[in-house]
Protein backbone atom coordinates (compact mmCIF):
# COMPACT_ATOMS: atom_id res chain seq x y z
CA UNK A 1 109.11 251.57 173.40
CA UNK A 2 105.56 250.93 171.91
CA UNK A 3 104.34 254.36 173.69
CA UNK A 4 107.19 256.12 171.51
CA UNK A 5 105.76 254.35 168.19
CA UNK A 6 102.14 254.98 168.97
CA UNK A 7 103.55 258.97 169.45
CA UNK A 8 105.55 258.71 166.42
CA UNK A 9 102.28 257.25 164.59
CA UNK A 10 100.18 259.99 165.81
CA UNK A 11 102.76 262.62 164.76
CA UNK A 12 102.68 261.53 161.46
CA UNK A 13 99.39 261.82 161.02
CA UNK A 14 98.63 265.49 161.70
CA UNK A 15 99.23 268.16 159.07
CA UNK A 16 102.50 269.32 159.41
CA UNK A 17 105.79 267.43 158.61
CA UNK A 18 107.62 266.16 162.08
CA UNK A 19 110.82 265.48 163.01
CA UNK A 20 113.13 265.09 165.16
CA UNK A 21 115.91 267.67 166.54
CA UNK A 22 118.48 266.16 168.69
CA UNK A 23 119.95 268.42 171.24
CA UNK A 24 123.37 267.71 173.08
CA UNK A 25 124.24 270.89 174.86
CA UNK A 26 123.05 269.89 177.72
CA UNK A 27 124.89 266.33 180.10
CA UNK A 28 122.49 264.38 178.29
CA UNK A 29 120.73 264.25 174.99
CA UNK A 30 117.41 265.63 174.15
CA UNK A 31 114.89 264.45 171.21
CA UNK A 32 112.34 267.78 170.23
CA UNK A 33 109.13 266.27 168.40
CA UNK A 34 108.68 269.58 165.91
CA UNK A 35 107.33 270.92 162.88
CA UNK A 36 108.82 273.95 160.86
CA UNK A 37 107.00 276.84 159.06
CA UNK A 38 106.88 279.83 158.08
CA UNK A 39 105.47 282.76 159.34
CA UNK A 40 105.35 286.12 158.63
CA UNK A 41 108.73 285.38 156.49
CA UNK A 42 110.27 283.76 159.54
CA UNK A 43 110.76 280.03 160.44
CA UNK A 44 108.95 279.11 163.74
CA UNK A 45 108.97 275.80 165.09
CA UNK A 46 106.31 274.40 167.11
CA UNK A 47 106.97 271.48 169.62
CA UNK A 48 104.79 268.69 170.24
CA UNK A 49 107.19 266.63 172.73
CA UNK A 50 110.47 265.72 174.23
CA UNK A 51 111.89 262.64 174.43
CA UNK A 52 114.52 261.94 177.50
CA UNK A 53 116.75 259.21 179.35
CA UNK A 54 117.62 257.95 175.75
CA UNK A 55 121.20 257.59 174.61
CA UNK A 56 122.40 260.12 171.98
CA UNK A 57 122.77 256.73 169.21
CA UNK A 58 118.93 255.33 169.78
CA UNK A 59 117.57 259.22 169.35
CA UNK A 60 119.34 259.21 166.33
CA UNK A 61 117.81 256.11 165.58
CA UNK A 62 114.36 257.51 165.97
CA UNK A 63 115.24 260.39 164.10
CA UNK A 64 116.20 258.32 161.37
CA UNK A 65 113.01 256.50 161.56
CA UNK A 66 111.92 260.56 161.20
CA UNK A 67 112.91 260.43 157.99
CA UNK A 68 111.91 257.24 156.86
CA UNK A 69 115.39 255.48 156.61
CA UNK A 70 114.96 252.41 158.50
CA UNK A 71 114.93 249.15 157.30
CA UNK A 72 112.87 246.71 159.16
CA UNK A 73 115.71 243.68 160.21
CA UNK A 74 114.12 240.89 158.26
CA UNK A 75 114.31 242.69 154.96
CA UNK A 76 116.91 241.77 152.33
CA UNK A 77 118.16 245.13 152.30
CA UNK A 78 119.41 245.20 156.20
CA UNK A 79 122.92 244.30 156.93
């Protein structure tokens, strides 16, 4: 799991916004690492990773850390 955070750390850091696009059409989930733009007028995506062998609730997990909605479990504001 710290290989995932030191990939989602190095994500972050390049120019483009990241996130994460969970696909289930397939027997088991995939996580996409990818940025959107534009070019030309059209939306391209460009894909930096996958993420496999994870269970459809932890990718959404780490797409919700993606966004930035994760509260660390010590804070006052976690459940």
């Amino acid at each position: 799991m710290n290989q995932l955070l030191c990939i989602i750390v190095a994500m972050k850091a390049k120019s483009r916004r990241v996130h994460l696009e969970i696909q289930k059409h397939r027997g088991n989930p995939v996580g996409l690492i990818r940025s959107s733009f534009r070019k030309d007028g059209k939306v391209c995506h460009a894909t930096y990773g996958r993420i496999t062998g994870l269970s459809l609730e932890q990718l959404r997990l780490i797409q919700a850390a993606f966004q930035g909605r994760v509260v660390p479990e010590d804070s006052p504001e976690a459940l």
